[in-house]
Protein backbone atom coordinates (compact mmCIF):
# COMPACT_ATOMS: atom_id res chain seq x y z
CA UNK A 1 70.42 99.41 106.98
CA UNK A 2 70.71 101.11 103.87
CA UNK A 3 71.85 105.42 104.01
CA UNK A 4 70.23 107.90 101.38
CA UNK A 5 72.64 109.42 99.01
CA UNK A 6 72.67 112.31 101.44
CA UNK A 7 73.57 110.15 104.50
CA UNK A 8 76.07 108.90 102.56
CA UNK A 9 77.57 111.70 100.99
CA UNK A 10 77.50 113.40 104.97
CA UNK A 11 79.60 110.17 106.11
CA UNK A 12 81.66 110.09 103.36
CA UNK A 13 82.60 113.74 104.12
CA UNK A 14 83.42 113.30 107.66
CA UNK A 15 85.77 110.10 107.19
CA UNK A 16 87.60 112.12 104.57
CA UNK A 17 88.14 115.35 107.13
CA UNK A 18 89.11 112.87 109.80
CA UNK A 19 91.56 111.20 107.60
CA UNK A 20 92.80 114.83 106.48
CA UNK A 21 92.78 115.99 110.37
CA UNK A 22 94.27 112.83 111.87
CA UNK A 23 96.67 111.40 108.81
CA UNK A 24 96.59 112.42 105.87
CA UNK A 25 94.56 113.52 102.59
CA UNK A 26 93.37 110.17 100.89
CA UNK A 27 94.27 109.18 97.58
CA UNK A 28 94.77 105.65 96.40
CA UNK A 29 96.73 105.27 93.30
CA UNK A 30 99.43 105.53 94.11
CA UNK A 31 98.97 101.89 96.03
CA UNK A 32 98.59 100.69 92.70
CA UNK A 33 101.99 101.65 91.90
CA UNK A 34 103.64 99.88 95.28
CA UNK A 35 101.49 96.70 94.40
CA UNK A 36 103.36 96.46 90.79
CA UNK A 37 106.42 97.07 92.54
CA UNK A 38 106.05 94.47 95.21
CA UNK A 39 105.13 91.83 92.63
CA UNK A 40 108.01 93.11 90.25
CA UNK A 41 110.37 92.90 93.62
CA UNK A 42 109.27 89.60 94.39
CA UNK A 43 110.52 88.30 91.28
CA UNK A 44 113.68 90.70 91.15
CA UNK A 45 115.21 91.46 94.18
CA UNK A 46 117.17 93.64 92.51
CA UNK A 47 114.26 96.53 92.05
CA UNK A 48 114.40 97.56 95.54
CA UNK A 49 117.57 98.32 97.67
CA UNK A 50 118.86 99.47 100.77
CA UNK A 51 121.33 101.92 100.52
CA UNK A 52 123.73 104.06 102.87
CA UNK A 53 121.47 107.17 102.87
CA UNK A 54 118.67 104.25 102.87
CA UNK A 55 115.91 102.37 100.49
CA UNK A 56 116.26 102.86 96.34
CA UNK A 57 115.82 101.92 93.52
CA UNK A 58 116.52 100.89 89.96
CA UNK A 59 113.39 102.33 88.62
CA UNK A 60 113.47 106.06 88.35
CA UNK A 61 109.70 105.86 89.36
CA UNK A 62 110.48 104.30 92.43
CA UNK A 63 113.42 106.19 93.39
CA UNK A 64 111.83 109.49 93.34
CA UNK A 65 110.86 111.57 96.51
CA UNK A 66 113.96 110.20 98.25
CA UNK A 67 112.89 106.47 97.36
CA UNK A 68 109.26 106.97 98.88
CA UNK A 69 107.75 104.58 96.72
CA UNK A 70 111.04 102.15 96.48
CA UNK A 71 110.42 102.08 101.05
CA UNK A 72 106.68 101.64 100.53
CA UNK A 73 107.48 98.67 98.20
CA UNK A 74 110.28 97.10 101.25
CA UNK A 75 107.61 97.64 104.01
CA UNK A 76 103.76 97.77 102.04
CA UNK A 77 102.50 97.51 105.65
CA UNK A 78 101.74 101.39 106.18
CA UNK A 79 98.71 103.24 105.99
CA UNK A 80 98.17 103.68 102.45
CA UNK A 81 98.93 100.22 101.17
CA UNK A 82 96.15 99.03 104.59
CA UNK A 83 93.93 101.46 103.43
CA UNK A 84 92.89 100.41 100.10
CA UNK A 85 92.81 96.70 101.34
CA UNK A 86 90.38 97.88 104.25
CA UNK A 87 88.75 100.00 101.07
CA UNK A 88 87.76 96.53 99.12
CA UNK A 89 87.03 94.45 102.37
CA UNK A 90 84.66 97.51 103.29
CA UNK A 91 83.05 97.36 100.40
CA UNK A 92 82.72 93.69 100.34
CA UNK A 93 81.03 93.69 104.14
CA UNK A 94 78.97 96.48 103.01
CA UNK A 95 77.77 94.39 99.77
CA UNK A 96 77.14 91.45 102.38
CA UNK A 97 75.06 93.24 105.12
CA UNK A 98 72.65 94.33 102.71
CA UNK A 99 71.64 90.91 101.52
CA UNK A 100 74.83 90.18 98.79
CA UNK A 101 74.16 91.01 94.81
CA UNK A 102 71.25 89.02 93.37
CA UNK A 103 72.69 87.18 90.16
CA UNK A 104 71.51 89.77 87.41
CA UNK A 105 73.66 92.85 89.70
CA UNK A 106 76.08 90.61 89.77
CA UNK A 107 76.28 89.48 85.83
CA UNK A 108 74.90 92.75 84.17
CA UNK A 109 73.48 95.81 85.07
CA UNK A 110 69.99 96.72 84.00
CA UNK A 111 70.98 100.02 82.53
CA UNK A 112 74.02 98.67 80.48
CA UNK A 113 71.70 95.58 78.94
CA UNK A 114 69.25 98.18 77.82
CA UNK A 115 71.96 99.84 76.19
CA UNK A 116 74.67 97.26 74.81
CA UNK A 117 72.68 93.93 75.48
CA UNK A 118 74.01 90.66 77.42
CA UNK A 119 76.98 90.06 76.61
CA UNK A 120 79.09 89.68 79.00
CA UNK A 121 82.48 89.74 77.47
CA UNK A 122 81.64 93.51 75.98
CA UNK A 123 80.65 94.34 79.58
CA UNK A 124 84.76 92.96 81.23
CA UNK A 125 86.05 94.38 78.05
CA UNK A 126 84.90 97.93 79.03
CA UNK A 127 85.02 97.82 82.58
CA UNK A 128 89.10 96.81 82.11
CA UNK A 129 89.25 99.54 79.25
CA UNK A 130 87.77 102.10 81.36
CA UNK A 131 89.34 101.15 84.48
CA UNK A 132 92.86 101.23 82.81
CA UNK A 133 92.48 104.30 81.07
CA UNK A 134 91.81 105.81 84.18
CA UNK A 135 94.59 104.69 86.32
CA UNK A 136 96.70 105.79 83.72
CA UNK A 137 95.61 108.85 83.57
CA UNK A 138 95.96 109.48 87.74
CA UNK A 139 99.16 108.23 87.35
CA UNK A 140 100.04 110.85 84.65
CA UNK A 141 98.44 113.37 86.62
CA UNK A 142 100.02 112.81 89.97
CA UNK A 143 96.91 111.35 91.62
CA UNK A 144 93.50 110.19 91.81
CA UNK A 145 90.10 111.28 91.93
CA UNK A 146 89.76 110.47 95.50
CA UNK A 147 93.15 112.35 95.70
CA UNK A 148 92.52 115.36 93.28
CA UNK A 149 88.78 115.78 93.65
CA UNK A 150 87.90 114.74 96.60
CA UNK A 151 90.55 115.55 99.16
CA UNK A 152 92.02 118.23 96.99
CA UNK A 153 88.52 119.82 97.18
CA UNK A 154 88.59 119.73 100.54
CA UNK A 155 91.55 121.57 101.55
CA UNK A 156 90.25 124.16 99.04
CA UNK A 157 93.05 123.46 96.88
CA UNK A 158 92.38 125.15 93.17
CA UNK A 159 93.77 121.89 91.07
CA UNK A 160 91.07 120.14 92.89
CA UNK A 161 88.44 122.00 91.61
CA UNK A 162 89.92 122.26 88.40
CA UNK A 163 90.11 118.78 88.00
CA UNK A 164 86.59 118.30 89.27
CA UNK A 165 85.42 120.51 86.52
CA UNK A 166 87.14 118.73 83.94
CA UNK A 167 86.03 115.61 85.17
CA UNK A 168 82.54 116.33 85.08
CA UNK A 169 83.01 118.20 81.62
CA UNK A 170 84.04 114.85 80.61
CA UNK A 171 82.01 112.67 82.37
CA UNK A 172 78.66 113.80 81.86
CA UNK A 173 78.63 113.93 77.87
CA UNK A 174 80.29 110.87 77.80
CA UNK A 175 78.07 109.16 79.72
CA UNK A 176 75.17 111.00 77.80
CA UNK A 177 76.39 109.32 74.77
CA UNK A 178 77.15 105.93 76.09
CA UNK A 179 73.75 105.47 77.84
CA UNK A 180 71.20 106.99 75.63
CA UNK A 181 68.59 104.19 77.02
CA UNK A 182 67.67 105.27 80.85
């Protein structure tokens, strides 16, 4: 079964109000935070500690909020953390009932070979770039797009559209530039 953009766009809206209604707003990188500081945990066990008053940290980062992030890192079984796991096995199932990724999807996009060829180490290269640049930037911005934009947008909050503005101000040139081919 495959949904138009519209269909998907409607779903897409409604999971996002019943996360809103029932949990919380979504936003997901933060989670990339708690991952670095279960792996850095894992091989200090000094990162993470339980306190009197309850679960802190060495890292300032960490500790903040009370230790928020320092308990997420002790216990990464909460909703968050399940979230974005159930975000990439969603995708994956969703990549799987429609038939997988035929092996030029999977190696190189049509649109980026007309523009930068077939090589596929310029391709990982920008993808990592792009992807890091990114999550840095959430991360110095308190948030994510799904965070800022999406469920920020939704509660009618002003930084959300703000941030959507920007992010299209960006966006769009940028990509205007990149892919003048298609």
């Amino acid at each position: 079964m495959t949904l138009s953009w519209k269909s998907g766009g409607v779903l897409l809206g409604v999971v996002f109000f019943l996360a809103v209604l029932l949990v919380k707003p979504i936003g997901v990188s933060t989670q990339f935070v708690i991952f670095d500081g279960i792996l850095w945990n894992a091989v200090d066990s000094a990162v993470v500690t339980q306190t009197a008053e309850g679960v802190t940290s060495s890292n300032a980062y960490l500790a903040k909020s009370d230790g928020k992030y320092a308990k997420a890192v002790a216990n990464p079984l909460n909703y968050s953390f399940v979230f974005v796991i159930a975000m990439m096995l969603g995708a994956a199932v969703s990549v799987w009932a429609r038939g997988g990724l035929d092996r030029a999807e999977r190696t190189m996009p049509a649109l980026w070979r007309a523009n930068f060829g077939d090589g596929a180490g310029k391709r990982y290269l920008a993808a990592f770039i792009g992807g890091f640049v990114v999550l840095y930037g959430a991360r110095l911005a308190g948030g994510c797009t799904s965070g800022h934009m999406m469920s920020g947008m939704m509660q009618t909050s002003i930084s959300g559209y703000i941030f959507a503005l920007g992010a299209f101000a960006a966006a769009i040139p940028t990509a205007m530039m990149l892919y003048k081919e298609g």
